[in-house]
PDB file of N, CA and C in Angstrom:
ATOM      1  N   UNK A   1       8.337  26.916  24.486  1.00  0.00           N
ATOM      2  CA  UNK A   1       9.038  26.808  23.224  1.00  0.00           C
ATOM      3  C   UNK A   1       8.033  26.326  22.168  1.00  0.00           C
ATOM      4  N   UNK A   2       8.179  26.977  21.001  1.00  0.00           N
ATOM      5  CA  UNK A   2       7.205  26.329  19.667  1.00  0.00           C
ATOM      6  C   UNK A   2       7.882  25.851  18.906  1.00  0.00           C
ATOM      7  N   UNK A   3       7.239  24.665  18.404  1.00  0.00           N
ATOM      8  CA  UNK A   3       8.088  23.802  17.465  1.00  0.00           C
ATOM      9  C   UNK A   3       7.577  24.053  15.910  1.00  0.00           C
ATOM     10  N   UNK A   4       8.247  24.051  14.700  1.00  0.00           N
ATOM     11  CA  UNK A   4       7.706  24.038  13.365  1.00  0.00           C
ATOM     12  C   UNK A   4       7.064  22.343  13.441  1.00  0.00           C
ATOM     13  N   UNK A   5       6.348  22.956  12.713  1.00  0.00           N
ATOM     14  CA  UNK A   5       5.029  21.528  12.338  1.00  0.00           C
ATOM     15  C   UNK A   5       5.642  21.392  10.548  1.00  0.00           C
ATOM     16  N   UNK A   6       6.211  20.245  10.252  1.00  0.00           N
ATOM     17  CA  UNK A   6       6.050  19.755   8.842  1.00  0.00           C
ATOM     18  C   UNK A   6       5.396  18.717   8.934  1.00  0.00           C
ATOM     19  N   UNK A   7       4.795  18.786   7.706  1.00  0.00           N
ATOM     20  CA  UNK A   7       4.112  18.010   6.802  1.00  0.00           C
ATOM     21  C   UNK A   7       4.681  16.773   6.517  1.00  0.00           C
ATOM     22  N   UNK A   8       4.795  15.404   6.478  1.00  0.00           N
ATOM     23  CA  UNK A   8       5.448  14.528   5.082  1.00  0.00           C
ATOM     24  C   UNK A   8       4.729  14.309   4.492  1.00  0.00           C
ATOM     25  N   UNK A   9       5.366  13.844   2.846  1.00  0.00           N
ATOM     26  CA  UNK A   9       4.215  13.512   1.793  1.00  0.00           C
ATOM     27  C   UNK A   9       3.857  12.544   1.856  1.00  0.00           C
ATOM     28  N   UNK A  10       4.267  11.675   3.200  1.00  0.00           N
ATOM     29  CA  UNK A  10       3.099  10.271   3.510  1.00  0.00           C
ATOM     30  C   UNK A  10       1.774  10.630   4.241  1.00  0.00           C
ATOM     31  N   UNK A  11       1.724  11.818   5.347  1.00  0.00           N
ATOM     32  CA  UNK A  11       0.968  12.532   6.137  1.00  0.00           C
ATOM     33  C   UNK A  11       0.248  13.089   4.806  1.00  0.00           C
ATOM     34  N   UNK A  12       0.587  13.828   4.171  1.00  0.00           N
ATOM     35  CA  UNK A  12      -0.225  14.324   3.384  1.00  0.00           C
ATOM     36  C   UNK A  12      -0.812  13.394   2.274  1.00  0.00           C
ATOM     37  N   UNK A  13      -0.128  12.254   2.270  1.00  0.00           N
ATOM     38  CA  UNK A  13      -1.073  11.442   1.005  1.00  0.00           C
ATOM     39  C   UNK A  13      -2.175  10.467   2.020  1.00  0.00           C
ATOM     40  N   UNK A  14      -1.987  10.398   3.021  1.00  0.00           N
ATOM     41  CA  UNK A  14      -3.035   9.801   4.218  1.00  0.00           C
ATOM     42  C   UNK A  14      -4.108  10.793   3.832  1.00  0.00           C
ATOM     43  N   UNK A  15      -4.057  11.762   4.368  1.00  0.00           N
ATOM     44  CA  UNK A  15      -5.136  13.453   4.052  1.00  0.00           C
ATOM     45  C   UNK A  15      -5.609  12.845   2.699  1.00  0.00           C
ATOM     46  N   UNK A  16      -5.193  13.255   1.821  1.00  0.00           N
ATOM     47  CA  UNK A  16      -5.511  12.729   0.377  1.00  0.00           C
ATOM     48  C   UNK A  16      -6.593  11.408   0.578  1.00  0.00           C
ATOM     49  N   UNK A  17      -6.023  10.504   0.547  1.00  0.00           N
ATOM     50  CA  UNK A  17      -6.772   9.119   0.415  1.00  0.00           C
ATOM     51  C   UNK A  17      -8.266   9.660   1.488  1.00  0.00           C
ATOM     52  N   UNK A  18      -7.788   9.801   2.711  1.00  0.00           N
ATOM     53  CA  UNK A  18      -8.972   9.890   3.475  1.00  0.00           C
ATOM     54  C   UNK A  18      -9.966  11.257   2.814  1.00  0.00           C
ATOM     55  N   UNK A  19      -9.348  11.747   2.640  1.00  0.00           N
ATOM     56  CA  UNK A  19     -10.546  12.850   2.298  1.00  0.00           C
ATOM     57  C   UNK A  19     -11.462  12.464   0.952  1.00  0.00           C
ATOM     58  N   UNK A  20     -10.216  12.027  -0.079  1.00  0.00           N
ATOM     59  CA  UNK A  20     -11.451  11.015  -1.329  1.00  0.00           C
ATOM     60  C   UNK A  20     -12.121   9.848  -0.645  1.00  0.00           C
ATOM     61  N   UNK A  21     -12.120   9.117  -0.021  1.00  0.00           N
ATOM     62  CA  UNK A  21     -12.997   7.832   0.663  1.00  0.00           C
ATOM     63  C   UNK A  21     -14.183   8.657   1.255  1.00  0.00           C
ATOM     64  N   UNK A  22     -14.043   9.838   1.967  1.00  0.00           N
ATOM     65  CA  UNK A  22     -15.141  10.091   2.768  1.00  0.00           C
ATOM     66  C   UNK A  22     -15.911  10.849   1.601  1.00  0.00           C
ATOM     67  N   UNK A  23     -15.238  11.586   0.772  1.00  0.00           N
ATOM     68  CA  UNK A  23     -16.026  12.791  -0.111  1.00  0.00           C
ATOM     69  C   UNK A  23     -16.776  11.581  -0.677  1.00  0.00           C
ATOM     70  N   UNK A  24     -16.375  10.641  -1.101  1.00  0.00           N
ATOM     71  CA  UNK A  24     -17.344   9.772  -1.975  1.00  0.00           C
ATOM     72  C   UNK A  24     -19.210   9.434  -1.299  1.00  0.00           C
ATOM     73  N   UNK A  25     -18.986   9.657   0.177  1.00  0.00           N
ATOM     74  CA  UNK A  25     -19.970   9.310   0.787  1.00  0.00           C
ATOM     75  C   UNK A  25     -20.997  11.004   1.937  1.00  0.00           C
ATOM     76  N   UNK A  26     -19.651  11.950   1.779  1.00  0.00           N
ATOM     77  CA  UNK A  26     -20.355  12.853   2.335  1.00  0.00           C
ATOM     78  C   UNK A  26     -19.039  14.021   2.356  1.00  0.00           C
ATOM     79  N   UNK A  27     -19.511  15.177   0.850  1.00  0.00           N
ATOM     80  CA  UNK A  27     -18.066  16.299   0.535  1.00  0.00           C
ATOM     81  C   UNK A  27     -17.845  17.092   1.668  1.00  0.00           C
ATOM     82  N   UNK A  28     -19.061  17.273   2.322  1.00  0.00           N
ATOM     83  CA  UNK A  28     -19.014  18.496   3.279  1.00  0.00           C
ATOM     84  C   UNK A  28     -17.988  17.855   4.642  1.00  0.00           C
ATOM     85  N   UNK A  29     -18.527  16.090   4.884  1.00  0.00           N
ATOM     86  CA  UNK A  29     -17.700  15.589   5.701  1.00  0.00           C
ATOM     87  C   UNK A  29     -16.121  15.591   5.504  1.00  0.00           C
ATOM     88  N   UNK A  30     -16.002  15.392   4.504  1.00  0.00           N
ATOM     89  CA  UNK A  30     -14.444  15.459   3.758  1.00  0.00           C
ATOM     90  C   UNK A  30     -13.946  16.642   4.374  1.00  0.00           C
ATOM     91  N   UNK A  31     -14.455  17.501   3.521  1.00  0.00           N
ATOM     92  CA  UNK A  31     -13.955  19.378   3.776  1.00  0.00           C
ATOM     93  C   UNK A  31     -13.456  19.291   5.274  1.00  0.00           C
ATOM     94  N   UNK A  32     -14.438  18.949   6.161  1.00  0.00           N
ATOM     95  CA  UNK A  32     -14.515  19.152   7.690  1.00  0.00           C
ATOM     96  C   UNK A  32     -13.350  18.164   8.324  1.00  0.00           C
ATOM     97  N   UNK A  33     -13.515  17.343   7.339  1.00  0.00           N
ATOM     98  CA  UNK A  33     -12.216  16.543   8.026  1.00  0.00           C
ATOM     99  C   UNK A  33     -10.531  16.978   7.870  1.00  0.00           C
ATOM    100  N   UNK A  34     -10.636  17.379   6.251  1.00  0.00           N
ATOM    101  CA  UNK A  34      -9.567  18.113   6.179  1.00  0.00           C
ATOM    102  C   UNK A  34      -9.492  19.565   6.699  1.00  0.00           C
ATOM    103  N   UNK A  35      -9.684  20.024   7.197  1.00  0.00           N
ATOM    104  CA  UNK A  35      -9.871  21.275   8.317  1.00  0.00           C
ATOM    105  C   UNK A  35      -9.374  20.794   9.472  1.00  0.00           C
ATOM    106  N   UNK A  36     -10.205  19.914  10.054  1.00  0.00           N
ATOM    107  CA  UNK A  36      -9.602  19.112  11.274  1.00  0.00           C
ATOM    108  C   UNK A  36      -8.323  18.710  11.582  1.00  0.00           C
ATOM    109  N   UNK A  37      -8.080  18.198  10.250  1.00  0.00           N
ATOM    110  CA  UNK A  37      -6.723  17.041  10.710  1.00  0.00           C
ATOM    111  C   UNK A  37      -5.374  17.973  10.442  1.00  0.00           C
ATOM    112  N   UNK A  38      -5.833  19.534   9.344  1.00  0.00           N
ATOM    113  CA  UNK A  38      -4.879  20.357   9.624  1.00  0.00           C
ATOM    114  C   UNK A  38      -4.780  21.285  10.728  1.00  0.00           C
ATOM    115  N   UNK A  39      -5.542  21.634  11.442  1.00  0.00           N
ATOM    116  CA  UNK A  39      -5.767  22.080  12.606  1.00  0.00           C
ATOM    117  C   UNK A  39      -5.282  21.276  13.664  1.00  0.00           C
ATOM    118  N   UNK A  40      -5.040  19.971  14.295  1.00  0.00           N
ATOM    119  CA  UNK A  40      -4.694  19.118  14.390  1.00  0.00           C
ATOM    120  C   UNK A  40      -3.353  18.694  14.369  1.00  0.00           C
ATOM    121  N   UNK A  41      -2.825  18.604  13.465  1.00  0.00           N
ATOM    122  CA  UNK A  41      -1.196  18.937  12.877  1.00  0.00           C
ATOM    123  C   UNK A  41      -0.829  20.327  13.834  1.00  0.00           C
ATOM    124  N   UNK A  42      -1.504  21.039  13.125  1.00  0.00           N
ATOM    125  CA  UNK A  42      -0.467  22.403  13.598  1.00  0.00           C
ATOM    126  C   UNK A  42      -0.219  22.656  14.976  1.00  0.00           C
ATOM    127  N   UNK A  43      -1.504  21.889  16.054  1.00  0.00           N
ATOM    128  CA  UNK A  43      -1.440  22.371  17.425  1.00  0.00           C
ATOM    129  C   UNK A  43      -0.346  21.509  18.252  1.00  0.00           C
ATOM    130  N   UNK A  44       0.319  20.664  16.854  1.00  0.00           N
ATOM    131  CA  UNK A  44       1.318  19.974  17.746  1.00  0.00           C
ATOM    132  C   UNK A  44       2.239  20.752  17.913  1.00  0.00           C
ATOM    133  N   UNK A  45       2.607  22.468  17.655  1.00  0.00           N
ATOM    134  CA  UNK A  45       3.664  23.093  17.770  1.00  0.00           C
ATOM    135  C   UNK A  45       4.073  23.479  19.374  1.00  0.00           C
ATOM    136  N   UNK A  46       2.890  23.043  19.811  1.00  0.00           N
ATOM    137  CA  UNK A  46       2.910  23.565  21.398  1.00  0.00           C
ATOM    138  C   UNK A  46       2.933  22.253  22.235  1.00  0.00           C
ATOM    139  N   UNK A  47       3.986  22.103  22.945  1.00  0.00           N
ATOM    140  CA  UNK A  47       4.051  21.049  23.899  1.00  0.00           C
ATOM    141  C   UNK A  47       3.520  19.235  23.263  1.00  0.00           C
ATOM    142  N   UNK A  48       4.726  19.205  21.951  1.00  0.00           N
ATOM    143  CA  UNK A  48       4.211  17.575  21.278  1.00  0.00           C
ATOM    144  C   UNK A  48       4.266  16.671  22.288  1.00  0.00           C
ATOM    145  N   UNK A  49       5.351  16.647  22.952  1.00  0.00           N
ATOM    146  CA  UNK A  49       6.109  15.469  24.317  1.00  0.00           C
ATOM    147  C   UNK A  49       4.691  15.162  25.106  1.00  0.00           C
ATOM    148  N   UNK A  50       4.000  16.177  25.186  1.00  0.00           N
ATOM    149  CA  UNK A  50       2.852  15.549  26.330  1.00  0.00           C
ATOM    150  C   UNK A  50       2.054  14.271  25.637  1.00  0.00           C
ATOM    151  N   UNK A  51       2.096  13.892  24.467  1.00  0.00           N
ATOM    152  CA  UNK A  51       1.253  13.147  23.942  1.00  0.00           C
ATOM    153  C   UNK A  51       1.780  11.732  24.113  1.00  0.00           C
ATOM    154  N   UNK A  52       1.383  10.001  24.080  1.00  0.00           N
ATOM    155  CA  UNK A  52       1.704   8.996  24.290  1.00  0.00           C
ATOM    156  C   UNK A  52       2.363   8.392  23.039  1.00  0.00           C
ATOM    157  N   UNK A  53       3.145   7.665  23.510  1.00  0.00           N
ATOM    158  CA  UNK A  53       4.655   6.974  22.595  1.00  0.00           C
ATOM    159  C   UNK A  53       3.486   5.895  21.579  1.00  0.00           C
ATOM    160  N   UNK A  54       3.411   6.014  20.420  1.00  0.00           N
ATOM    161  CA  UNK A  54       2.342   4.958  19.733  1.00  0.00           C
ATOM    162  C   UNK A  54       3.559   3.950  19.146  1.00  0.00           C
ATOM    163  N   UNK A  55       2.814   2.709  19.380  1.00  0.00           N
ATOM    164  CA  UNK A  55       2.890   1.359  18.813  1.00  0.00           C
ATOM    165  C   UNK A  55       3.892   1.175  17.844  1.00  0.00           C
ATOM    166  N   UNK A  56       4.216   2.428  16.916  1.00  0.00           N
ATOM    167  CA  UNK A  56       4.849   2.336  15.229  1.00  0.00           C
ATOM    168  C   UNK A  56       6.413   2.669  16.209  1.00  0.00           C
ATOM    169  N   UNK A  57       6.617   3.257  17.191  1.00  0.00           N
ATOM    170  CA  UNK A  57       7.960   3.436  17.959  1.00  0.00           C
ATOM    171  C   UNK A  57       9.110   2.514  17.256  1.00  0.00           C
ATOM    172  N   UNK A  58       8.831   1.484  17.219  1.00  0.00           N
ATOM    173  CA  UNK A  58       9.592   0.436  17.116  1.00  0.00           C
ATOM    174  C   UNK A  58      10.180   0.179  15.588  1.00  0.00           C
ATOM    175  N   UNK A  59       9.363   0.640  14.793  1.00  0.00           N
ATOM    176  CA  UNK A  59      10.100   1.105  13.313  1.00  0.00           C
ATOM    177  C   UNK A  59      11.076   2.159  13.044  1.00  0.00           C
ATOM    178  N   UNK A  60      11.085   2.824  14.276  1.00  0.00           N
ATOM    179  CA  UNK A  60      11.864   4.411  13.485  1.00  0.00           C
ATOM    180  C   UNK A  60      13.300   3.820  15.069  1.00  0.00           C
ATOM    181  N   UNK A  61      14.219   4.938  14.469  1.00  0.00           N
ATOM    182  CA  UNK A  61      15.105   4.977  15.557  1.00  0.00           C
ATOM    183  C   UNK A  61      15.089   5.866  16.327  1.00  0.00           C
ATOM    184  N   UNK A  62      13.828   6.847  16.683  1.00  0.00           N
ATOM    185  CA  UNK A  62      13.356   7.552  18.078  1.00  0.00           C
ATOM    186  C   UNK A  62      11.584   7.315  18.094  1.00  0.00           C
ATOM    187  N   UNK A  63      12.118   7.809  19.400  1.00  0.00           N
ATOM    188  CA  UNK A  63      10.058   7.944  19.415  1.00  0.00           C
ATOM    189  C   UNK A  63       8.879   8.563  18.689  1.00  0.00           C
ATOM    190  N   UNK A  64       8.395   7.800  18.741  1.00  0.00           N
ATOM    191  CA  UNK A  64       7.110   7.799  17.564  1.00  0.00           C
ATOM    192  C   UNK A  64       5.728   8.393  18.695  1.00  0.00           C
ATOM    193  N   UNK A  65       4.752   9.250  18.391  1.00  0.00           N
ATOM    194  CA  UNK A  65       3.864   9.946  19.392  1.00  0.00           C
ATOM    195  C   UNK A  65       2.969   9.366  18.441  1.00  0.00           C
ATOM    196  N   UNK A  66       1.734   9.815  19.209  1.00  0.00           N
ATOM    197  CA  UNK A  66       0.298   9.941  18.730  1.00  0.00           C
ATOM    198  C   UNK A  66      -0.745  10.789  19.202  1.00  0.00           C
ATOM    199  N   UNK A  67      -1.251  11.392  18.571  1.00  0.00           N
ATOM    200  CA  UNK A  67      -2.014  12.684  18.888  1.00  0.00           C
ATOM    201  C   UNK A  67      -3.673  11.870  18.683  1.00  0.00           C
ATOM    202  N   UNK A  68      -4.560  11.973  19.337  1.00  0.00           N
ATOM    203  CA  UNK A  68      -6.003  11.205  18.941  1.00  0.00           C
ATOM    204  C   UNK A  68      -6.509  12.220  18.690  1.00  0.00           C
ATOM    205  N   UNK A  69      -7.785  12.780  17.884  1.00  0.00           N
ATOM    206  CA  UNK A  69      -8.435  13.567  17.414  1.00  0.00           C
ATOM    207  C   UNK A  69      -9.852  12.924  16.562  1.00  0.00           C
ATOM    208  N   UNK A  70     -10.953  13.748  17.209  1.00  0.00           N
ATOM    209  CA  UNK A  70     -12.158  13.336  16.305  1.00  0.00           C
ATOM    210  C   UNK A  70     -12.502  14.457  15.073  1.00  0.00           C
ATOM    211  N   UNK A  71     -13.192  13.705  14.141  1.00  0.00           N
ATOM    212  CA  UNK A  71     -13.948  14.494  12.952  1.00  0.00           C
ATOM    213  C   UNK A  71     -15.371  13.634  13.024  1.00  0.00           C
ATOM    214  N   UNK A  72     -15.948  14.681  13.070  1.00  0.00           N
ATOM    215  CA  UNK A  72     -17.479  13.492  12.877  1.00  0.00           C
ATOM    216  C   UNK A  72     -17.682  12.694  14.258  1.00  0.00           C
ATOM    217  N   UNK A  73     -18.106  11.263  13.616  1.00  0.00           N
ATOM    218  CA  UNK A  73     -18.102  10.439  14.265  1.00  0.00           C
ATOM    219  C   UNK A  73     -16.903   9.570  14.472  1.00  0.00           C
ATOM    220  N   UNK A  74     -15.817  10.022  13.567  1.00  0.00           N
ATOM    221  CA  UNK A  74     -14.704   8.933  13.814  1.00  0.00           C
ATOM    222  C   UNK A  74     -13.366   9.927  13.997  1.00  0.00           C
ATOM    223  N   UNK A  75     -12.728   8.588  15.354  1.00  0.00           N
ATOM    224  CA  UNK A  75     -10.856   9.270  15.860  1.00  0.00           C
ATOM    225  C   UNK A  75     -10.460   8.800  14.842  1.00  0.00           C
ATOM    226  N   UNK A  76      -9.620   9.735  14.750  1.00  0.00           N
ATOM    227  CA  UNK A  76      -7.813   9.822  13.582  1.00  0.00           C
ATOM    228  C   UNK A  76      -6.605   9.393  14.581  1.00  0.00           C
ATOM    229  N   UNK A  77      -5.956   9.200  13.809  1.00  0.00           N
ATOM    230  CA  UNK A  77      -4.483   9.463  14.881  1.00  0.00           C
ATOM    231  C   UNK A  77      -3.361   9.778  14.368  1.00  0.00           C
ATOM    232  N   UNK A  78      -2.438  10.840  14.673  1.00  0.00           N
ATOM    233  CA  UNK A  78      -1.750  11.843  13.924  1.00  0.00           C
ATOM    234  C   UNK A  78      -0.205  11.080  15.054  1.00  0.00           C
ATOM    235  N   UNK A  79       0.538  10.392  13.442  1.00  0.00           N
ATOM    236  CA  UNK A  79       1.556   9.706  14.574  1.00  0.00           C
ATOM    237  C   UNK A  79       2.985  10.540  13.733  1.00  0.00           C
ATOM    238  N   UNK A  80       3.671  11.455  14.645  1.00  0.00           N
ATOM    239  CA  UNK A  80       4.803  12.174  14.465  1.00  0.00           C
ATOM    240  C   UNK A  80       5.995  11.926  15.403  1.00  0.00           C
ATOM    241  N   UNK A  81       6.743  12.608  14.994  1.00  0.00           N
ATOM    242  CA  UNK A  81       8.225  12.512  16.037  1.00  0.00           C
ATOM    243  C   UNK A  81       8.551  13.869  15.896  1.00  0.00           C
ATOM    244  N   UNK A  82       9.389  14.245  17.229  1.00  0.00           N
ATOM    245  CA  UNK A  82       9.940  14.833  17.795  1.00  0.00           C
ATOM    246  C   UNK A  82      11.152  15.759  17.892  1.00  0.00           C
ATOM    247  N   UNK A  83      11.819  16.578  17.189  1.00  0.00           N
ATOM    248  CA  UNK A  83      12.686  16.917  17.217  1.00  0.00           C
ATOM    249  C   UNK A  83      13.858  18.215  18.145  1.00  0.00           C
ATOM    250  N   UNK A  84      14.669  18.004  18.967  1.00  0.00           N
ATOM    251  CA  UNK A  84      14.875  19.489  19.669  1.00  0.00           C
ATOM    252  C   UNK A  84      15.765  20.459  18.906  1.00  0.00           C
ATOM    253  N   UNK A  85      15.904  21.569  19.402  1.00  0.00           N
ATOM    254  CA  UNK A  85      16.933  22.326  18.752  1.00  0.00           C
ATOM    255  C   UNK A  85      18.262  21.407  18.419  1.00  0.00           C
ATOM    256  N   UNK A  86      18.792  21.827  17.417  1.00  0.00           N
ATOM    257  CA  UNK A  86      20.364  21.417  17.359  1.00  0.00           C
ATOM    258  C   UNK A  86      20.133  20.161  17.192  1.00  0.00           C
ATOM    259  N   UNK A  87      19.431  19.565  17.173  1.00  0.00           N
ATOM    260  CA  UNK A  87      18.922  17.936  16.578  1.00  0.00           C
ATOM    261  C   UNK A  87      19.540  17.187  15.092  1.00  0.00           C
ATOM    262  N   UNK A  88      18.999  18.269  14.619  1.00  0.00           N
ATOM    263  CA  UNK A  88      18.932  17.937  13.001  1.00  0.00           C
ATOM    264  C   UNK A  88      20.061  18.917  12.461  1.00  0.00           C
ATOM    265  N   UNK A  89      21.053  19.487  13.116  1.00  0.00           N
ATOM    266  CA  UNK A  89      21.812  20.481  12.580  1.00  0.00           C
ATOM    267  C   UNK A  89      22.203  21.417  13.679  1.00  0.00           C
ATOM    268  N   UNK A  90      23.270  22.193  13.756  1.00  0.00           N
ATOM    269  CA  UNK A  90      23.853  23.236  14.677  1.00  0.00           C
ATOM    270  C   UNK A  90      22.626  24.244  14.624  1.00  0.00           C
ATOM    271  N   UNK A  91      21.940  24.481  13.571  1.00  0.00           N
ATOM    272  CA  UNK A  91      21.355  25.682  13.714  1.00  0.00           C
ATOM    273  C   UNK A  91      19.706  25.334  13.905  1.00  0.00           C
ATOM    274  N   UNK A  92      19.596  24.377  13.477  1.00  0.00           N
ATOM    275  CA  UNK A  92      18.087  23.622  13.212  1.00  0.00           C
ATOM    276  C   UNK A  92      17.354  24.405  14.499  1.00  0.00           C
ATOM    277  N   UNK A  93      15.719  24.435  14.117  1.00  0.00           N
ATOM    278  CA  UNK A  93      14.873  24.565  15.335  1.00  0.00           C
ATOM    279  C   UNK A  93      14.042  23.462  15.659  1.00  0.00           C
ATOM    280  N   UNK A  94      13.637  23.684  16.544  1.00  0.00           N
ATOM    281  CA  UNK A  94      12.614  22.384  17.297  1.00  0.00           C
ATOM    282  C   UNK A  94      11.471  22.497  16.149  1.00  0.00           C
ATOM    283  N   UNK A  95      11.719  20.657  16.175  1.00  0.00           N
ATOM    284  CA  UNK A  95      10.357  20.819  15.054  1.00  0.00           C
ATOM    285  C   UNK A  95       9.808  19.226  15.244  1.00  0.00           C
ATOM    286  N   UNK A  96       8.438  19.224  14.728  1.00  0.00           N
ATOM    287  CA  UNK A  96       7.504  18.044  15.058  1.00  0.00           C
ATOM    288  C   UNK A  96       7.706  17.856  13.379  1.00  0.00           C
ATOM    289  N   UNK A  97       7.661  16.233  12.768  1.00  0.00           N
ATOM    290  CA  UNK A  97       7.335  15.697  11.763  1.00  0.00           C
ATOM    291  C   UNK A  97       6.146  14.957  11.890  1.00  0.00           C
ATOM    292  N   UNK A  98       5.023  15.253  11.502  1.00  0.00           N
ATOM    293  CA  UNK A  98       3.910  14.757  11.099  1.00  0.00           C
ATOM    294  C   UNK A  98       4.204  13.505   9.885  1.00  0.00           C
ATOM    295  N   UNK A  99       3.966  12.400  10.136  1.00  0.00           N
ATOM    296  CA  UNK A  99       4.743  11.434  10.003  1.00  0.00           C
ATOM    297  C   UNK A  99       3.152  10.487   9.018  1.00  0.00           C
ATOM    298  N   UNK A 100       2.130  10.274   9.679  1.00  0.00           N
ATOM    299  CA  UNK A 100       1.000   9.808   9.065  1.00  0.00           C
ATOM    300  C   UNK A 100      -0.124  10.335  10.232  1.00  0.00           C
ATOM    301  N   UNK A 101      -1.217   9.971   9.124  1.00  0.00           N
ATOM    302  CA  UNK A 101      -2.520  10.057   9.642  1.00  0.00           C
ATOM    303  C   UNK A 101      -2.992   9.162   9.038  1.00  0.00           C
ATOM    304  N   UNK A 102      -3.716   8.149  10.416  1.00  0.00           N
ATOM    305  CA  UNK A 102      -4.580   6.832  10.341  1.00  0.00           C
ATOM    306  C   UNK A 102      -6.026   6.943  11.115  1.00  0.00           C
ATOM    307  N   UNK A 103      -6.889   6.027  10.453  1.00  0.00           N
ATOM    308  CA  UNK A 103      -8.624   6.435  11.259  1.00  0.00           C
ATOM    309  C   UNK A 103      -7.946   5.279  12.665  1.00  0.00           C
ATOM    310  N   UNK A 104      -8.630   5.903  13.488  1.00  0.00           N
ATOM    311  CA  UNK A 104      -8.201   5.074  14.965  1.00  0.00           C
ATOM    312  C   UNK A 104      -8.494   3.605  15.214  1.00  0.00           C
ATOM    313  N   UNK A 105      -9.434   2.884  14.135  1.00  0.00           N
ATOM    314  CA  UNK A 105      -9.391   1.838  14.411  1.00  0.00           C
ATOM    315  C   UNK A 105      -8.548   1.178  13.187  1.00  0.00           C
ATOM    316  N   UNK A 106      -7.787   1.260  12.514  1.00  0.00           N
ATOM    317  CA  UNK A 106      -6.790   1.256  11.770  1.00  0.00           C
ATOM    318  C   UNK A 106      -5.474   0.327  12.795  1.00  0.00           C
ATOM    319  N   UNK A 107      -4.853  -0.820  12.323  1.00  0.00           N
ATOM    320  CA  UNK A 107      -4.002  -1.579  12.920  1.00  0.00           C
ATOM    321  C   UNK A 107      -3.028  -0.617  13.204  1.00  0.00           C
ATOM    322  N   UNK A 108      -1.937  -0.965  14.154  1.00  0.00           N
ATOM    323  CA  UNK A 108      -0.662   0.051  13.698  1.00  0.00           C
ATOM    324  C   UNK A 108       0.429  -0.301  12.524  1.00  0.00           C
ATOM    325  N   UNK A 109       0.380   0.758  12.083  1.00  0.00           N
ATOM    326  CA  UNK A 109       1.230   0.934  10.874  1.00  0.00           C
ATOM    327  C   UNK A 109       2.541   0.287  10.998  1.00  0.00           C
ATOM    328  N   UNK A 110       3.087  -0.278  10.062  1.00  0.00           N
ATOM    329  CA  UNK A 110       3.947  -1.705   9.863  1.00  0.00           C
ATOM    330  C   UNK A 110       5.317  -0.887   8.512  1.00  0.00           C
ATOM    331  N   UNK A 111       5.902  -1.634   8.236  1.00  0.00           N
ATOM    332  CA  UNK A 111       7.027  -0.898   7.270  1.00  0.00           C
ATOM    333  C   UNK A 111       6.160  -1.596   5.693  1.00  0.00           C
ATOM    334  N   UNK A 112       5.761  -2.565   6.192  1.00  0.00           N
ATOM    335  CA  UNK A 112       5.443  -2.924   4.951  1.00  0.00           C
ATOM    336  C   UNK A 112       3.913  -2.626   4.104  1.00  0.00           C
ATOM    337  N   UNK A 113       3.541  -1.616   5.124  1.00  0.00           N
ATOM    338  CA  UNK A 113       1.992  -1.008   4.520  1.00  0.00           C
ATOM    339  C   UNK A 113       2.313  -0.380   3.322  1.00  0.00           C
ATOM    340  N   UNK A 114       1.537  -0.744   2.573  1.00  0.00           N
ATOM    341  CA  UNK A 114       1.368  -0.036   1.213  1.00  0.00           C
ATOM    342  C   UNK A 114       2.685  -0.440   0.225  1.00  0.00           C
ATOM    343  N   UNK A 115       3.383  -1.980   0.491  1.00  0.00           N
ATOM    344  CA  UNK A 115       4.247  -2.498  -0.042  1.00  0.00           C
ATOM    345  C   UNK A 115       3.439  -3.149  -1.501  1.00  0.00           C
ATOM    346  N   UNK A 116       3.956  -3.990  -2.161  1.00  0.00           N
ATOM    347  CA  UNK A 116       3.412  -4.921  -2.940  1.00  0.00           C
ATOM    348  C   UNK A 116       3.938  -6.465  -2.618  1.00  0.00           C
TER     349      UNK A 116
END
């Protein structure tokens, strides 16, 4: 079974931030990273469940995954959830939410990151 891969605009403003921090120090690294981490995303359409329950679980009211992935010299970690058919709706399809992307030595993500 293949699942749709979305995006959120927290996943995608992670992409964002990380790709300006690195372009500042190396564009081509940037580029390569954003290549990666969408490549990355998308291969969660095939078999997400195999991946391990990450740390952030405990904020949401289902399970929270984590996908590890390198660019360069440094792991990411692509933390999404899970969805099956008929989940989200009678008609809905299986789909993965790409939820954030954090560099791997990055704490785990808290409710109150990026609060004031």
């Amino acid at each position: 079974m293949s699942y749709e891969v979305h995006l959120t605009e927290p996943f995608e403003a992670d992409v964002a931030r990380l790709f300006d921090w690195l372009f500042g120090f190396n564009s081509r690294a940037a580029f390569r990273f954003r290549d990666v981490v969408e490549a990355e995303a998308l291969s969660l359409s095939d078999f997400p469940q195999r991946y391990a329950t990450a740390d952030e679980t405990e904020l949401y009211l289902r399970p929270v995954r984590r996908k590890l992935f390198k660019s360069g010299n440094a792991t990411y970690r692509v933390l999404f959830t899970v969805y099956e058919a008929g989940e989200l709706g009678v008609d809905s399809l299986p789909i993965v939410h790409c939820l954030r992307v954090l560099h791997g030595a990055a704490k785990p993500w808290t409710q109150t990151d990026g609060q004031s």
